[in-house]
C-alpha atoms as a PDB file:
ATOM      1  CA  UNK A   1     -24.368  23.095   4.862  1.00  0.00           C
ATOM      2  CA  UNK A   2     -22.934  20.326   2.164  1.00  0.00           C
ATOM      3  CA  UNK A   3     -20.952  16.948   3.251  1.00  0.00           C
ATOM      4  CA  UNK A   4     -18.937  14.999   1.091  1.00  0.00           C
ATOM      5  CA  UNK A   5     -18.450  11.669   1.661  1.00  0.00           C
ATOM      6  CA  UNK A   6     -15.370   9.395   0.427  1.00  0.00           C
ATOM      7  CA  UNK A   7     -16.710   5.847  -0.188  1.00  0.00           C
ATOM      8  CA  UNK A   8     -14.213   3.700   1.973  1.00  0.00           C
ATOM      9  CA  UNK A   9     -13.060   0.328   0.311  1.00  0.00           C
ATOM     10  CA  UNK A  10     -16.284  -1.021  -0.924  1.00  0.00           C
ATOM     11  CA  UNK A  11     -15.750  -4.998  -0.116  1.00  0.00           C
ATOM     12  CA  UNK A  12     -16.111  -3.410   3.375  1.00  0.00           C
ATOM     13  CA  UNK A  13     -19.114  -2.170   5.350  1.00  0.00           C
ATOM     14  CA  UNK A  14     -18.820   1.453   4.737  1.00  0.00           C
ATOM     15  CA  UNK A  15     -21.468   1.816   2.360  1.00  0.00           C
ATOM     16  CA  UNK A  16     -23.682  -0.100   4.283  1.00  0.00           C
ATOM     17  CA  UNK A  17     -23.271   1.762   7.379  1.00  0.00           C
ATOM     18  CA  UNK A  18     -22.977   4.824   5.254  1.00  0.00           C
ATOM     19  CA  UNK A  19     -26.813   3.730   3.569  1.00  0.00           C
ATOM     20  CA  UNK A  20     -27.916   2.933   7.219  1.00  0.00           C
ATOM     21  CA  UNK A  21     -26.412   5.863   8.806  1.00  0.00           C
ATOM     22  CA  UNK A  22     -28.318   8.625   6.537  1.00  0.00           C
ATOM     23  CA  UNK A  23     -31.435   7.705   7.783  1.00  0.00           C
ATOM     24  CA  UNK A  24     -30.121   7.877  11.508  1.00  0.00           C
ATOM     25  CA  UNK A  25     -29.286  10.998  10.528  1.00  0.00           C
ATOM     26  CA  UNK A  26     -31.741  12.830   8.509  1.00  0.00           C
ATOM     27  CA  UNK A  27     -34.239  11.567  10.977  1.00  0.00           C
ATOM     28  CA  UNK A  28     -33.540  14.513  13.021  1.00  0.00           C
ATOM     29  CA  UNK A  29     -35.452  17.629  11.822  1.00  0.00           C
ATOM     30  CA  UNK A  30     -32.258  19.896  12.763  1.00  0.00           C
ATOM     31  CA  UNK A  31     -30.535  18.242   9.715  1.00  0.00           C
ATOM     32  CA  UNK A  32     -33.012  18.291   6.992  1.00  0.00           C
ATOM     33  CA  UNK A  33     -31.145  21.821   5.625  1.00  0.00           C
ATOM     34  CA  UNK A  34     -28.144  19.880   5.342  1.00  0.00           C
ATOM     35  CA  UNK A  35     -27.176  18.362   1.985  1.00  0.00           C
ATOM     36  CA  UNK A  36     -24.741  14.923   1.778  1.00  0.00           C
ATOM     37  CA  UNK A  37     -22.870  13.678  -1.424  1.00  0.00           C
ATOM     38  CA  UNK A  38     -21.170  10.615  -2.224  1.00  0.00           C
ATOM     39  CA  UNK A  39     -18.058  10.351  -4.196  1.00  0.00           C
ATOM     40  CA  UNK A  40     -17.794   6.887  -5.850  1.00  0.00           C
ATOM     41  CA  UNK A  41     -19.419   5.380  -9.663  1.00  0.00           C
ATOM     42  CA  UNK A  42     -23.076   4.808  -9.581  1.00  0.00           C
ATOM     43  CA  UNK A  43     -22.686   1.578 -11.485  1.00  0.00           C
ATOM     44  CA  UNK A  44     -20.432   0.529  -8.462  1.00  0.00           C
ATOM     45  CA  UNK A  45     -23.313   1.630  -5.847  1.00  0.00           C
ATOM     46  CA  UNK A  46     -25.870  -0.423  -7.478  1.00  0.00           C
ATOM     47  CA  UNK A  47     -23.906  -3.237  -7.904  1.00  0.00           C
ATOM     48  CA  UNK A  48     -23.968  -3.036  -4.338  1.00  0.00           C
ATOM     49  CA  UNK A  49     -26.849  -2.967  -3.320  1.00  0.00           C
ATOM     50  CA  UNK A  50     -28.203  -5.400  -5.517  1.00  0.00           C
ATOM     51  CA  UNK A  51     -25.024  -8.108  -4.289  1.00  0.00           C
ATOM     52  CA  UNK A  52     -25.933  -7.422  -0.483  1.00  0.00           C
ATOM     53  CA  UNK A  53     -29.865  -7.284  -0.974  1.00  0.00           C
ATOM     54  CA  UNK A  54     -30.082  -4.230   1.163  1.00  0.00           C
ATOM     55  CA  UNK A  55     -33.698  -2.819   1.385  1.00  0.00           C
ATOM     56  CA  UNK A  56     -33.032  -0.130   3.558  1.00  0.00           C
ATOM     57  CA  UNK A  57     -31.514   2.449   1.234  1.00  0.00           C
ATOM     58  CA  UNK A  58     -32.931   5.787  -0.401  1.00  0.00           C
ATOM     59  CA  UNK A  59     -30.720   6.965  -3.005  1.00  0.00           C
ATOM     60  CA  UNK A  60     -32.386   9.944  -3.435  1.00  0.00           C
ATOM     61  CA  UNK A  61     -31.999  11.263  -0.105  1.00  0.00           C
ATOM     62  CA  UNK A  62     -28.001  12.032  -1.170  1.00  0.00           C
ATOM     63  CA  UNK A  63     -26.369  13.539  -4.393  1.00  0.00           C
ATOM     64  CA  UNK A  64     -23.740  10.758  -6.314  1.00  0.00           C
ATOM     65  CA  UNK A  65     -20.423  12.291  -7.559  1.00  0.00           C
ATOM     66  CA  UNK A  66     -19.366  10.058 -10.022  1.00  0.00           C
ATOM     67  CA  UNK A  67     -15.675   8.968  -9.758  1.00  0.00           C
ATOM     68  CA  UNK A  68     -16.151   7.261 -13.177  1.00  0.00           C
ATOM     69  CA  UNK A  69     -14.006   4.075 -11.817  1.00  0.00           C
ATOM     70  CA  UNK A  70     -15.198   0.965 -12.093  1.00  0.00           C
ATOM     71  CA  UNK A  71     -14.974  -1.603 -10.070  1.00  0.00           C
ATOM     72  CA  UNK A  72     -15.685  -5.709  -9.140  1.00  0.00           C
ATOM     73  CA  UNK A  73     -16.990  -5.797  -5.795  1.00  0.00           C
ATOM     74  CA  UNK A  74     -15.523  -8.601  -3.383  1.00  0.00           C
ATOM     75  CA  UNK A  75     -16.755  -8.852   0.210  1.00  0.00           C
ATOM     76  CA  UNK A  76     -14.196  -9.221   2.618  1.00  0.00           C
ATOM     77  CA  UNK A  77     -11.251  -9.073   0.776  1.00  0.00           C
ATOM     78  CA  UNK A  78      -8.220  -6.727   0.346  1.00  0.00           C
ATOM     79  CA  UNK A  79      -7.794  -5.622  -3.504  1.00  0.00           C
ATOM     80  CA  UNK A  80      -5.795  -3.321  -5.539  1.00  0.00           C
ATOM     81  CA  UNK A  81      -8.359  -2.843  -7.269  1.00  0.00           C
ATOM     82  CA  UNK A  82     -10.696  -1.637  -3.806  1.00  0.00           C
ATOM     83  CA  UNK A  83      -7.628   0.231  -2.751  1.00  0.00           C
ATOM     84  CA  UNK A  84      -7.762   2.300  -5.789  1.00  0.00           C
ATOM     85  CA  UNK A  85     -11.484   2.919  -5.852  1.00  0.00           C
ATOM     86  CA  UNK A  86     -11.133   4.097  -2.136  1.00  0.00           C
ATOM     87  CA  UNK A  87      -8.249   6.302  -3.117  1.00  0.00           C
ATOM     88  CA  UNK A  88      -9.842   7.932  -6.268  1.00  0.00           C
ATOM     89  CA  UNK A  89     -12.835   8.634  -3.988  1.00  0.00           C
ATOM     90  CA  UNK A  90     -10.999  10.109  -1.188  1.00  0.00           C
ATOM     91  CA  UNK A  91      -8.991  12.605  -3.280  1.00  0.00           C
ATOM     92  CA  UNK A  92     -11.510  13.245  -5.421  1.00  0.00           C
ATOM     93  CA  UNK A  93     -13.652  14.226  -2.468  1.00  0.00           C
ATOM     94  CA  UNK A  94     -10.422  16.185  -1.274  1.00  0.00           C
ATOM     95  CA  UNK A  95     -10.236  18.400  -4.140  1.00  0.00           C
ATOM     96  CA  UNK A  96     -13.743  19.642  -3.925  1.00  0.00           C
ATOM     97  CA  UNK A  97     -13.759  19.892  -0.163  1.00  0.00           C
ATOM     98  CA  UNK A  98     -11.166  22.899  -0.881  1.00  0.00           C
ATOM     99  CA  UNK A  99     -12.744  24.247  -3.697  1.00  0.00           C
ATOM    100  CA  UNK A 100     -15.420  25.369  -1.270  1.00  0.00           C
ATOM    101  CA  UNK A 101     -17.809  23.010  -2.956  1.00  0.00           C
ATOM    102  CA  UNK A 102     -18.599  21.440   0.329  1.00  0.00           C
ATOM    103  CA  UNK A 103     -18.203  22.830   3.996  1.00  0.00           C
ATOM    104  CA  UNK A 104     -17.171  19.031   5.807  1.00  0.00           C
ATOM    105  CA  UNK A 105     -16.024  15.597   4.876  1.00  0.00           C
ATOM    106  CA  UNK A 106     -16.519  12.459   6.346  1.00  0.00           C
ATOM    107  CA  UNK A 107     -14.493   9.505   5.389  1.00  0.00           C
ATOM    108  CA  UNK A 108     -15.805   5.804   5.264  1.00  0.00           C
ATOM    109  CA  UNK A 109     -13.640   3.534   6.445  1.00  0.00           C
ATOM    110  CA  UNK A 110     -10.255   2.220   3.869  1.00  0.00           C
ATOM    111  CA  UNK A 111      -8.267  -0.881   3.783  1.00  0.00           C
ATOM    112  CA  UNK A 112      -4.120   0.572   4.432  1.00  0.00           C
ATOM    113  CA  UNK A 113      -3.567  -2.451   2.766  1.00  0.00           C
ATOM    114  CA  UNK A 114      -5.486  -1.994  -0.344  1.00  0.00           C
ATOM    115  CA  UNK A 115      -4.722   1.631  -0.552  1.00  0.00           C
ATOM    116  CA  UNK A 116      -0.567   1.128  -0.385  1.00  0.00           C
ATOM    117  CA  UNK A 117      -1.124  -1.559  -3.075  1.00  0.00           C
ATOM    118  CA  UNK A 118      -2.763   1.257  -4.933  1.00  0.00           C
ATOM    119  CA  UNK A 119       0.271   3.395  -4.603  1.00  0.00           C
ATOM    120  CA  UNK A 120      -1.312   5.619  -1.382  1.00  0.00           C
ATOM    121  CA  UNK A 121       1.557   6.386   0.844  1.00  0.00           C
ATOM    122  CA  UNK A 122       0.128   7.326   4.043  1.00  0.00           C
ATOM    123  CA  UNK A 123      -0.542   5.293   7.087  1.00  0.00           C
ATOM    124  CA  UNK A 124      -4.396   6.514   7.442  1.00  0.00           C
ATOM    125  CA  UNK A 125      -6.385   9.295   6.525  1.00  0.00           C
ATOM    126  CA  UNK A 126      -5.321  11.554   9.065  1.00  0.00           C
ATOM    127  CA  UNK A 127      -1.904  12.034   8.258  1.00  0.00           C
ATOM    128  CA  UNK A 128      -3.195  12.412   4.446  1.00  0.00           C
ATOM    129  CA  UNK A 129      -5.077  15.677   5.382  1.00  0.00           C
ATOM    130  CA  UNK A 130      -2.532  16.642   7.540  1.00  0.00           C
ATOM    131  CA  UNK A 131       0.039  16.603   4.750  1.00  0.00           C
ATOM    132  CA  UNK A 132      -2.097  18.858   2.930  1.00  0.00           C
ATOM    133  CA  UNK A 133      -1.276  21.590   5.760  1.00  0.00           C
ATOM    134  CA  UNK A 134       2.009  20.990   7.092  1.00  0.00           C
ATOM    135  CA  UNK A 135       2.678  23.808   8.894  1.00  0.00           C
ATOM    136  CA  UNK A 136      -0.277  23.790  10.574  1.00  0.00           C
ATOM    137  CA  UNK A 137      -0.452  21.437  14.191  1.00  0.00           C
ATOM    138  CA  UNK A 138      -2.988  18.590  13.909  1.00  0.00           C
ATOM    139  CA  UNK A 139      -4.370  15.902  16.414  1.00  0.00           C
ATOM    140  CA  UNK A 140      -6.347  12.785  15.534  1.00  0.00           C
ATOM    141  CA  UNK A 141      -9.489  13.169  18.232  1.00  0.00           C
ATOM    142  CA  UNK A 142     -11.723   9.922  19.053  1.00  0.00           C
ATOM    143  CA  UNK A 143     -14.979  11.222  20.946  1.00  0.00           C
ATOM    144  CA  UNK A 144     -18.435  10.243  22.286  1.00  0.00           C
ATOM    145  CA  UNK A 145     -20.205  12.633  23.911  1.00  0.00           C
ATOM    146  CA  UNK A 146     -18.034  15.103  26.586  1.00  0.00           C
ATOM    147  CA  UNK A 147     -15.100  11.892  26.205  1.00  0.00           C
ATOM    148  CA  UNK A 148     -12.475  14.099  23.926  1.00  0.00           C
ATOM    149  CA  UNK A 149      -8.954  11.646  23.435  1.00  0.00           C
ATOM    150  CA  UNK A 150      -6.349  12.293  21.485  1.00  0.00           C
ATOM    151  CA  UNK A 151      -2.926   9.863  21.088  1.00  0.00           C
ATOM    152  CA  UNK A 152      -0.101  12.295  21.701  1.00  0.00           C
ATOM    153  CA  UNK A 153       1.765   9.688  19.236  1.00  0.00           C
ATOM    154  CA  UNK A 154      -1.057   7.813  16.748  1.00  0.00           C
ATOM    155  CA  UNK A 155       0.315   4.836  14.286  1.00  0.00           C
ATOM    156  CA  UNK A 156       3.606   4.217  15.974  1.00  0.00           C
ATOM    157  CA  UNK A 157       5.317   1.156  17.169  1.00  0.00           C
ATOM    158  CA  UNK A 158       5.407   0.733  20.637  1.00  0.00           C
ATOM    159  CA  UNK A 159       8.973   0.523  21.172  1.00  0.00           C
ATOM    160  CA  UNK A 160       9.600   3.598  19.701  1.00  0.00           C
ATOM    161  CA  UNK A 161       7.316   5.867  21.287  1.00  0.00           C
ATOM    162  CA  UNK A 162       9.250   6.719  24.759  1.00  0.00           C
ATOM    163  CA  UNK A 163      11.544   8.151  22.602  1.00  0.00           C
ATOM    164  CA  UNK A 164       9.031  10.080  20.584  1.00  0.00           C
ATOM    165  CA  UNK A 165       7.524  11.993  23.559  1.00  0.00           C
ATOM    166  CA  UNK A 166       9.149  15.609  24.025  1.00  0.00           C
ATOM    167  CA  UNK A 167       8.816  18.467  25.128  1.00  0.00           C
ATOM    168  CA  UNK A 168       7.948  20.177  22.104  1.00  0.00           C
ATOM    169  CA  UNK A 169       5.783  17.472  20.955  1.00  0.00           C
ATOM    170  CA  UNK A 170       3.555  17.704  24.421  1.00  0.00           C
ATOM    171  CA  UNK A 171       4.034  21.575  24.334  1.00  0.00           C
ATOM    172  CA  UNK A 172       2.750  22.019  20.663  1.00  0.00           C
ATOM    173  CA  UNK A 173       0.309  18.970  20.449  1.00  0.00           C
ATOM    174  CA  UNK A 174      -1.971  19.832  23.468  1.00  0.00           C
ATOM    175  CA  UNK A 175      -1.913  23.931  22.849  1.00  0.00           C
ATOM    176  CA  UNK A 176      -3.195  22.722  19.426  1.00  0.00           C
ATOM    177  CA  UNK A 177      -5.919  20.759  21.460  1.00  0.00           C
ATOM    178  CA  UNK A 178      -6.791  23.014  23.608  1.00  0.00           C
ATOM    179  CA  UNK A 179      -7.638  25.087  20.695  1.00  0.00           C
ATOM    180  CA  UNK A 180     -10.028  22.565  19.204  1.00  0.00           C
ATOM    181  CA  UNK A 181     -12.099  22.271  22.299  1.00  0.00           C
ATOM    182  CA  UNK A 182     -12.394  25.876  22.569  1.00  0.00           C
ATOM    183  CA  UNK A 183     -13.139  26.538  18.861  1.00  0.00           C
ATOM    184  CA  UNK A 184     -14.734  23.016  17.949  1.00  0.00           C
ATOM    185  CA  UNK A 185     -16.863  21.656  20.868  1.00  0.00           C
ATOM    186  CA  UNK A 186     -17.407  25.739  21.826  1.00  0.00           C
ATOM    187  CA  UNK A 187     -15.711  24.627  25.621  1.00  0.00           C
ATOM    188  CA  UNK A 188     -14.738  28.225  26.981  1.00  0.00           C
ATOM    189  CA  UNK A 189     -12.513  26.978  29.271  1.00  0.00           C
ATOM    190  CA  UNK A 190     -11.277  23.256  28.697  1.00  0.00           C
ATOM    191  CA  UNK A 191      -9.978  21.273  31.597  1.00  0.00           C
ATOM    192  CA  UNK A 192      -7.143  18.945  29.875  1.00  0.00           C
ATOM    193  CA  UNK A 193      -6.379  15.449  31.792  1.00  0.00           C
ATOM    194  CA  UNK A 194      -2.661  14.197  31.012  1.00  0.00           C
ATOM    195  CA  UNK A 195      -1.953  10.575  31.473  1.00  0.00           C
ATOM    196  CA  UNK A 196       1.436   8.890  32.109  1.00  0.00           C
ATOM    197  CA  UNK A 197       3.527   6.873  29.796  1.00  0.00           C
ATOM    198  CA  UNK A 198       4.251   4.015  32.239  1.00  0.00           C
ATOM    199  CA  UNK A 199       2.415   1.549  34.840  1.00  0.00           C
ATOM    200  CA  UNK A 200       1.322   3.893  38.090  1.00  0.00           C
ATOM    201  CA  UNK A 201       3.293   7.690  35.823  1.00  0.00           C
ATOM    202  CA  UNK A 202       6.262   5.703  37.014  1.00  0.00           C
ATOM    203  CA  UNK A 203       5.493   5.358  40.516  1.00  0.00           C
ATOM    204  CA  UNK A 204       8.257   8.713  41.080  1.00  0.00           C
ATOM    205  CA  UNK A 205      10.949   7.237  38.399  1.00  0.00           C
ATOM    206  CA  UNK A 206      10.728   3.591  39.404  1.00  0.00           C
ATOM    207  CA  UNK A 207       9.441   2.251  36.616  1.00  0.00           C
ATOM    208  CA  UNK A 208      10.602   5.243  34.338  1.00  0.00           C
ATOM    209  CA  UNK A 209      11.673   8.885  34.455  1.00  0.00           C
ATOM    210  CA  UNK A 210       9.319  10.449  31.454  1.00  0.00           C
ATOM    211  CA  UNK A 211       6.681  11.651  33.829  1.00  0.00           C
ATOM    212  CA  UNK A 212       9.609  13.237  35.745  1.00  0.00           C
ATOM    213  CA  UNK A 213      11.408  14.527  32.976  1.00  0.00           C
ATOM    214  CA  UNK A 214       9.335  15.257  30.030  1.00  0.00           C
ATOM    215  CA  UNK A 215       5.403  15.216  31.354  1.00  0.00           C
ATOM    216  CA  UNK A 216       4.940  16.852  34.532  1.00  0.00           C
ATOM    217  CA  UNK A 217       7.209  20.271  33.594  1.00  0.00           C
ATOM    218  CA  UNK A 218       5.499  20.480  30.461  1.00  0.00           C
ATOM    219  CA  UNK A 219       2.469  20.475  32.418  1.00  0.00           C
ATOM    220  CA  UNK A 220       3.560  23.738  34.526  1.00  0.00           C
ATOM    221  CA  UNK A 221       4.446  25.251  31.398  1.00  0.00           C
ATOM    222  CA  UNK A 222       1.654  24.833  29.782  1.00  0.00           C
ATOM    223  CA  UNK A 223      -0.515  26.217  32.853  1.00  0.00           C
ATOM    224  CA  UNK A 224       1.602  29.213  32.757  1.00  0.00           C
ATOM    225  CA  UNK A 225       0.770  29.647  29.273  1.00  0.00           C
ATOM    226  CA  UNK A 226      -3.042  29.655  30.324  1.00  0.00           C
ATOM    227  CA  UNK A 227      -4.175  25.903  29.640  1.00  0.00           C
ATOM    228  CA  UNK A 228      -6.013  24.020  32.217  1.00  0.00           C
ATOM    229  CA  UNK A 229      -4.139  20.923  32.104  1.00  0.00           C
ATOM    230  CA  UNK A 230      -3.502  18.246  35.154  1.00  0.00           C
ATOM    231  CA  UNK A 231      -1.419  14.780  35.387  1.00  0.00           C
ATOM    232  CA  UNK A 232       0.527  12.630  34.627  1.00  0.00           C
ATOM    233  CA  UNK A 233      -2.519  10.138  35.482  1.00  0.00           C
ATOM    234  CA  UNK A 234      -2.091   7.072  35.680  1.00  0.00           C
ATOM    235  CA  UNK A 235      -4.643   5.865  32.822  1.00  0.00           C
ATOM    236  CA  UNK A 236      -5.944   1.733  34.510  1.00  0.00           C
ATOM    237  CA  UNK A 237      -7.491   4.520  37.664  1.00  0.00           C
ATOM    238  CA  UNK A 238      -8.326   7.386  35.636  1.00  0.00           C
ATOM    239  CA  UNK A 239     -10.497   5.410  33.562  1.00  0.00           C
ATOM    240  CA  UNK A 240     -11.468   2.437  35.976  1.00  0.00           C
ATOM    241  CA  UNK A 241     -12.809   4.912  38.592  1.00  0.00           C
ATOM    242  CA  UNK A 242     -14.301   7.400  36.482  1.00  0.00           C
ATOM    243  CA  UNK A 243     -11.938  10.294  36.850  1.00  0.00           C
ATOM    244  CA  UNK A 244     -12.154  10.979  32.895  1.00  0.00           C
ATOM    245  CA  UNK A 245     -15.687  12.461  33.801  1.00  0.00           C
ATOM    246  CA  UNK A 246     -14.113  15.406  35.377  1.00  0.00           C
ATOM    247  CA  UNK A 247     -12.341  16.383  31.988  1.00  0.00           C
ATOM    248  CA  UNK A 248     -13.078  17.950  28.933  1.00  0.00           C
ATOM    249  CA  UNK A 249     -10.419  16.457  26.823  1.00  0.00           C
ATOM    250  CA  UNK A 250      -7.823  13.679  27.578  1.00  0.00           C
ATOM    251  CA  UNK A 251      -4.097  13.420  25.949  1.00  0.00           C
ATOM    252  CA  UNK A 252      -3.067   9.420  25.518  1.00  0.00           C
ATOM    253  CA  UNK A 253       0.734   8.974  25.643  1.00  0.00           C
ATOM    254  CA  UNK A 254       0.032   6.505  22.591  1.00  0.00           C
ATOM    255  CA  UNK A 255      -2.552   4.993  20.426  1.00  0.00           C
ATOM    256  CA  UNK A 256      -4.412   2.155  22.541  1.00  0.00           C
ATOM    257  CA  UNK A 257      -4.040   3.494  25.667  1.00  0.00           C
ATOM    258  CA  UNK A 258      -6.899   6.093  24.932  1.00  0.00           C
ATOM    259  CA  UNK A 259      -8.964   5.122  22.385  1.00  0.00           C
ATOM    260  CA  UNK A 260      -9.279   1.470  23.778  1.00  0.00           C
ATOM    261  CA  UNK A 261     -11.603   2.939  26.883  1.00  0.00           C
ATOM    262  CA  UNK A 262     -13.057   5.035  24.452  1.00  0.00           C
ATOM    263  CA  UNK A 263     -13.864   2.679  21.754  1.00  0.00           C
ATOM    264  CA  UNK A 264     -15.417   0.613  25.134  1.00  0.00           C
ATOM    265  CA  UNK A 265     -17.095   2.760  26.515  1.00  0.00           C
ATOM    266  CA  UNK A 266     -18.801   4.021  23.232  1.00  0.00           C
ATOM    267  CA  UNK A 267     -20.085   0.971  22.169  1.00  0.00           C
ATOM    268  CA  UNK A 268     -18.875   1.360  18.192  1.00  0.00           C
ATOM    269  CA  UNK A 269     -20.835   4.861  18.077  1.00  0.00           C
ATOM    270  CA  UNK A 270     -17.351   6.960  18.689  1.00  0.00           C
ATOM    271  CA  UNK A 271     -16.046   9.938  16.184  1.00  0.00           C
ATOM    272  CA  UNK A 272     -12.413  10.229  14.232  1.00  0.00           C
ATOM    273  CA  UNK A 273     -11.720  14.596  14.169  1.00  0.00           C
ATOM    274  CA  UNK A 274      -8.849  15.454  12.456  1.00  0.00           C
ATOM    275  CA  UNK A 275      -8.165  18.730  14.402  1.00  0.00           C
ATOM    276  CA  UNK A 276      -5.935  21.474  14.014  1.00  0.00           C
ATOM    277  CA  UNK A 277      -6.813  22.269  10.228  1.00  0.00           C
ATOM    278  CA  UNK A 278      -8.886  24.601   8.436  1.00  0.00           C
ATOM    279  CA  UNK A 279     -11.475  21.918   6.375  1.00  0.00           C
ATOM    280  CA  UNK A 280     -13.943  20.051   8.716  1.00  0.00           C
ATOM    281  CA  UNK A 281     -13.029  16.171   8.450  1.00  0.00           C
ATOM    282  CA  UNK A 282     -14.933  13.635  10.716  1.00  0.00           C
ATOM    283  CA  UNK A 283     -15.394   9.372  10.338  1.00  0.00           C
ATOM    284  CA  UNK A 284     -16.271   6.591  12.256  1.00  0.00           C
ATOM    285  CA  UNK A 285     -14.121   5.164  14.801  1.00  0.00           C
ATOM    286  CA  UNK A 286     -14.105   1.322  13.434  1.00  0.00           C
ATOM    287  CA  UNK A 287     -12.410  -0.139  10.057  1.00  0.00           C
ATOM    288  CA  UNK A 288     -14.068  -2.368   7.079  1.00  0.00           C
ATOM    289  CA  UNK A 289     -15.533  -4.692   9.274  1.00  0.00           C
ATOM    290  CA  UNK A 290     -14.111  -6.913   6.599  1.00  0.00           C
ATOM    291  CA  UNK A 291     -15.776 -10.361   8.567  1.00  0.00           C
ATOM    292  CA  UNK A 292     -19.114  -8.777   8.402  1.00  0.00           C
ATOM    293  CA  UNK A 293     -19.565  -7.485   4.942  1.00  0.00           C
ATOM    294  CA  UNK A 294     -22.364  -8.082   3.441  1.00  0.00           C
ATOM    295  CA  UNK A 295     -24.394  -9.196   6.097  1.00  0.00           C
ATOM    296  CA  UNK A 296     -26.589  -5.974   6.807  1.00  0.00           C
ATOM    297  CA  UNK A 297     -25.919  -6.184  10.542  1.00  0.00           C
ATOM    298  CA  UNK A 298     -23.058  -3.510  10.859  1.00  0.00           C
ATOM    299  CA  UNK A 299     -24.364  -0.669  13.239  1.00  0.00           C
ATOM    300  CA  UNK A 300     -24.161   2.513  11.668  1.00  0.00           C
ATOM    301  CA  UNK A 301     -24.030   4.733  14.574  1.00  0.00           C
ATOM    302  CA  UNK A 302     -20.540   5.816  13.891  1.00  0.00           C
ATOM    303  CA  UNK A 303     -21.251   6.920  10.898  1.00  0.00           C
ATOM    304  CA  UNK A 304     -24.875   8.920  11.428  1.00  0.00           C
ATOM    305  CA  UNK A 305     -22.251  10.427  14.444  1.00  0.00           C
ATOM    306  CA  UNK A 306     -19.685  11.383  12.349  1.00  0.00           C
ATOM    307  CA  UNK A 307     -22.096  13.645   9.829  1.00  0.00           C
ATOM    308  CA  UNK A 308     -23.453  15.253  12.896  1.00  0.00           C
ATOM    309  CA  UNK A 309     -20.306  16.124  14.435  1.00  0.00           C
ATOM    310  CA  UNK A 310     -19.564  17.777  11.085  1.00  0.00           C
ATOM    311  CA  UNK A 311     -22.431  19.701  11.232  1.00  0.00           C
ATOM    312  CA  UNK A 312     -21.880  20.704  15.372  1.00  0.00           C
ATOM    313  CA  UNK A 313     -18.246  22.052  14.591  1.00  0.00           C
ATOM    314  CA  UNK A 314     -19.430  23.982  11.406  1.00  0.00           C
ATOM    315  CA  UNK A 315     -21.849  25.898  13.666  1.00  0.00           C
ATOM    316  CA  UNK A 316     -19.101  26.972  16.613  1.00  0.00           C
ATOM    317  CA  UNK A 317     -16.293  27.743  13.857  1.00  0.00           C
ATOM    318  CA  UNK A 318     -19.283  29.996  12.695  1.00  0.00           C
ATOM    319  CA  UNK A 319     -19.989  31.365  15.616  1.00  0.00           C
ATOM    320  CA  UNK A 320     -16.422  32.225  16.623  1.00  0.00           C
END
């Protein structure tokens, strides 16, 4: 199997986790058949790893795909300059992901900041692949070990995501999910928790009517279709007393309200899955650590998890 990795803004901690992370995961003998490139300018590499004194890293151990962009390396900050080298990388990684150069990529993390000023006009990287298939229905997963989230809405405001919520939305988002555990995580039969969009799933339309309305019949539809999927949970008790245990994948009415518990709960080692599509792409859960750059003391679980996650849904899709 080959990975391709996209180097993430570089005044970030990507490449050091990245650096870090290889030797996390090539230190398990069922990887050492798997090969690992990284797209960005080997002038730009070096440059950082002599600036952050790093002593840790084996450049050997992964192939180099030279973006041929240069860049000054600034630790910390947001650049046009950063924003374009993480842009050239990421679509240069793209493009030979589906030439069937490489079977999975993994994404360091970007700056949105850096990459708009560069021109990049997508809020994050999953609605970048996503736009490369757009008739095909995709979900952003966050997981660590059998905890499987997705946002049913994922960079939206708050205030506009009651409205957001329908029925087709729920319907089409969660049979897409329920896909993914079955051909992904190779979960025969995946028990789906739902949780509610208000305090208490509206405590029966006190404190809101979507439960009533728009969460709990899609639910019955969606076990007539098959899919064994429960709610609307109300998420402070599903999560305080453990009831996400019993599930093998969990549908957040918005953004923090399931990756917050997951992000805790995984101590910085959780996995971004863009789902739904027909390339493999997988990245750590955190950003560019922009107040730690530099410093060598970024933990690069996140990343060593993302490369074998890659690896553990290229074996089921093979299998299917």
């Amino acid at each position: 199997m080959r990975i391709i990795v996209s180097s993430g803004d570089v005044n970030g901690i990507g490449l050091e986790v990245f650096l870090k992370g290889l030797e996390v995961f090539f230190g398990a003998s069922l990887h050492k058949d798997v090969e690992v490139a990284l797209c960005i300018s080997p002038n730009v590499l070096q440059k950082y790893i002599e600036l952050c004194d790093f002593d840790f890293c084996k450049t050997e151990s992964f192939e180099i795909i030279d973006t041929e962009f240069e860049q000054e390396i600034s630790l910390g900050n947001e650049t046009e300059e950063s924003g374009m080298g993480a842009r050239r990388s990421i679509e240069m990684a793209t493009g030979l992901l589906l030439e069937g150069k490489y079977d999975a990529i993994v994404t360091l993390p970007i700056s949105k900041k850096s990459v708009q000023m560069a021109g990049w006009q997508f809020p994050g990287h999953t609605e970048y692949f996503a736009s490369l298939y757009p008739e095909r229905e995709y979900n952003m997963i966050l997981t660590h070990g059998n905890m499987r989230v997705i946002p049913l809405t994922i960079h939206e405001a708050i205030k506009n995501i009651a409205n957001l919520i329908t029925w087709d939305l729920l319907i089409n988002k969660i049979k897409s999910f329920n896909s993914s555990l079955r051909s992904d995580f190779g979960i025969k039969e995946p028990r789906i928790a739902l949780l509610g969009l208000n305090p208490h799933s509206g405590e029966n339309g006190t404190i809101g009517d979507e439960e009533i309305n728009i969460i709990n019949p899609a639910i019955v539809v969606l076990q007539k279709m098959g899919i064994d999927c429960r709610g609307a949970f109300s998420s402070d008790g599903f999560f305080g007393f453990g009831d996400y245990k019993n599930y093998d994948g969990i549908v957040a009415m918005y953004h923090d309200q399931g990756l917050i518990p997951l992000k805790l709960l995984s101590g910085g080692a959780g996995v971004n899955i863009t789902s739904g599509l027909p390339i493999i792409r997988t990245s750590p859960d955190h950003g560019t650590g922009f107040g730690i750059a530099g410093k060598g003391i970024a933990n690069a679980d996140s990343v060593a998890g993302s490369m074998k996650m890659a690896v553990e849904i290229y074996i089921n899709r093979k299998r299917l």
